[in-house]
Protein backbone atom coordinates (compact mmCIF):
# COMPACT_ATOMS: atom_id res chain seq x y z
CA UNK A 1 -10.62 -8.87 19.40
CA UNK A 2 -11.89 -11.34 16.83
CA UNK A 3 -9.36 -13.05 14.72
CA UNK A 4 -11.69 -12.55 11.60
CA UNK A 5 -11.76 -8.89 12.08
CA UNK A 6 -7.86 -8.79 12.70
CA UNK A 7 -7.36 -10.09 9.22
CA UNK A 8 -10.24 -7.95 7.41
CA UNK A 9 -8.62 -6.60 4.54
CA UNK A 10 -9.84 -2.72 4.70
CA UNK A 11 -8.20 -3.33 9.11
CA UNK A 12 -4.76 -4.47 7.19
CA UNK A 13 -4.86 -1.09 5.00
CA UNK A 14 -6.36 1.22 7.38
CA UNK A 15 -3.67 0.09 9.87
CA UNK A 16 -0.87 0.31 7.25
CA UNK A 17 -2.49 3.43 6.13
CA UNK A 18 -2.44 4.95 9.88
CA UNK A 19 0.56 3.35 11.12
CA UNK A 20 2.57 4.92 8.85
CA UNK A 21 0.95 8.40 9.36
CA UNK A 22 1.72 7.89 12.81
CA UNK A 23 4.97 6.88 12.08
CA UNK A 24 5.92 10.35 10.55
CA UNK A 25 4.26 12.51 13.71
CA UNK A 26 6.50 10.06 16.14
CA UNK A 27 9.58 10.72 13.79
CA UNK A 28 8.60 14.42 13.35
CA UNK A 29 8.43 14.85 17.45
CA UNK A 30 11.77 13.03 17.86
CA UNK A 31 13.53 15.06 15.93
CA UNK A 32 12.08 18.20 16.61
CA UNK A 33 11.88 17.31 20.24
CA UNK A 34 7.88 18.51 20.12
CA UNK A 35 6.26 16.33 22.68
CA UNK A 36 2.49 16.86 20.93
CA UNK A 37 3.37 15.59 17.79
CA UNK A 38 5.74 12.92 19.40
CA UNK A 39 2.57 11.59 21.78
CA UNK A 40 -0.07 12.56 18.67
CA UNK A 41 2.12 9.95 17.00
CA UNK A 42 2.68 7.08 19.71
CA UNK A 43 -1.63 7.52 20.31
CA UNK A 44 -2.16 7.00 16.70
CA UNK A 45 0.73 4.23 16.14
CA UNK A 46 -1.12 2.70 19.23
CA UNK A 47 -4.95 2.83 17.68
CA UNK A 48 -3.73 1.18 14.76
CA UNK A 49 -2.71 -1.90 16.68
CA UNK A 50 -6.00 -2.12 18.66
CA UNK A 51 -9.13 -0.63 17.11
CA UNK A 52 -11.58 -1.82 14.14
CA UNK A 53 -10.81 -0.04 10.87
CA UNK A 54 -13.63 2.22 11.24
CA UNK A 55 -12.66 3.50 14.35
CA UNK A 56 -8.97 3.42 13.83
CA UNK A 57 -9.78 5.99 11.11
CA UNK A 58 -12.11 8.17 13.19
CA UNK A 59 -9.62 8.27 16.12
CA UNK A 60 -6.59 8.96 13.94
CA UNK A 61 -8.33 11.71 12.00
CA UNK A 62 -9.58 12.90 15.52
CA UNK A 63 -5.89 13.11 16.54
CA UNK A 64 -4.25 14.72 13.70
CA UNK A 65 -6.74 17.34 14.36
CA UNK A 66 -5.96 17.35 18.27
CA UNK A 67 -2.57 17.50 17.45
CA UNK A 68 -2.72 20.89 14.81
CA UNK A 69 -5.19 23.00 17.24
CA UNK A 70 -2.59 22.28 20.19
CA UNK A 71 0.37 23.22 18.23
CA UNK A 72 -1.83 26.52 16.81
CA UNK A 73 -2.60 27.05 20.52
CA UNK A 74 1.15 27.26 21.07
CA UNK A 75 1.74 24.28 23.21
């Protein structure tokens, strides 16, 4: 990835922004010992690292929603 991109300001705050949500879902899993949430969040912490802020933000959102119709679903 380009360094210029990697130090785009709305990348730093989307990753903050995401990282952090992902934070909480890998916390959440580990404590609950739910392995959707717990992998929802490692996927998510992950994106953050790697994608473009647009991207990051579509895959994250794409995720949490992955993430709720699994746990409706009853997995």
């Amino acid at each position: 990835m380009d360094f210029n991109v990697m130090t785009n300001q709305n990348f730093i705050w989307a990753s903050m922004f995401w990282g952090a949500v992902g934070g909480g879902y890998l916390l959440y899993g580990w404590r609950q010992r739910a392995a959707i949430p717990l992998a929802g969040g490692a996927a998510m912490t992950a994106a953050s690292f790697i994608l473009p802020a647009l991207w990051m933000s579509l895959v994250a959102a794409a995720i949490m929603v992955a993430v709720w119709w699994l746990c409706r679903q009853g997995y």
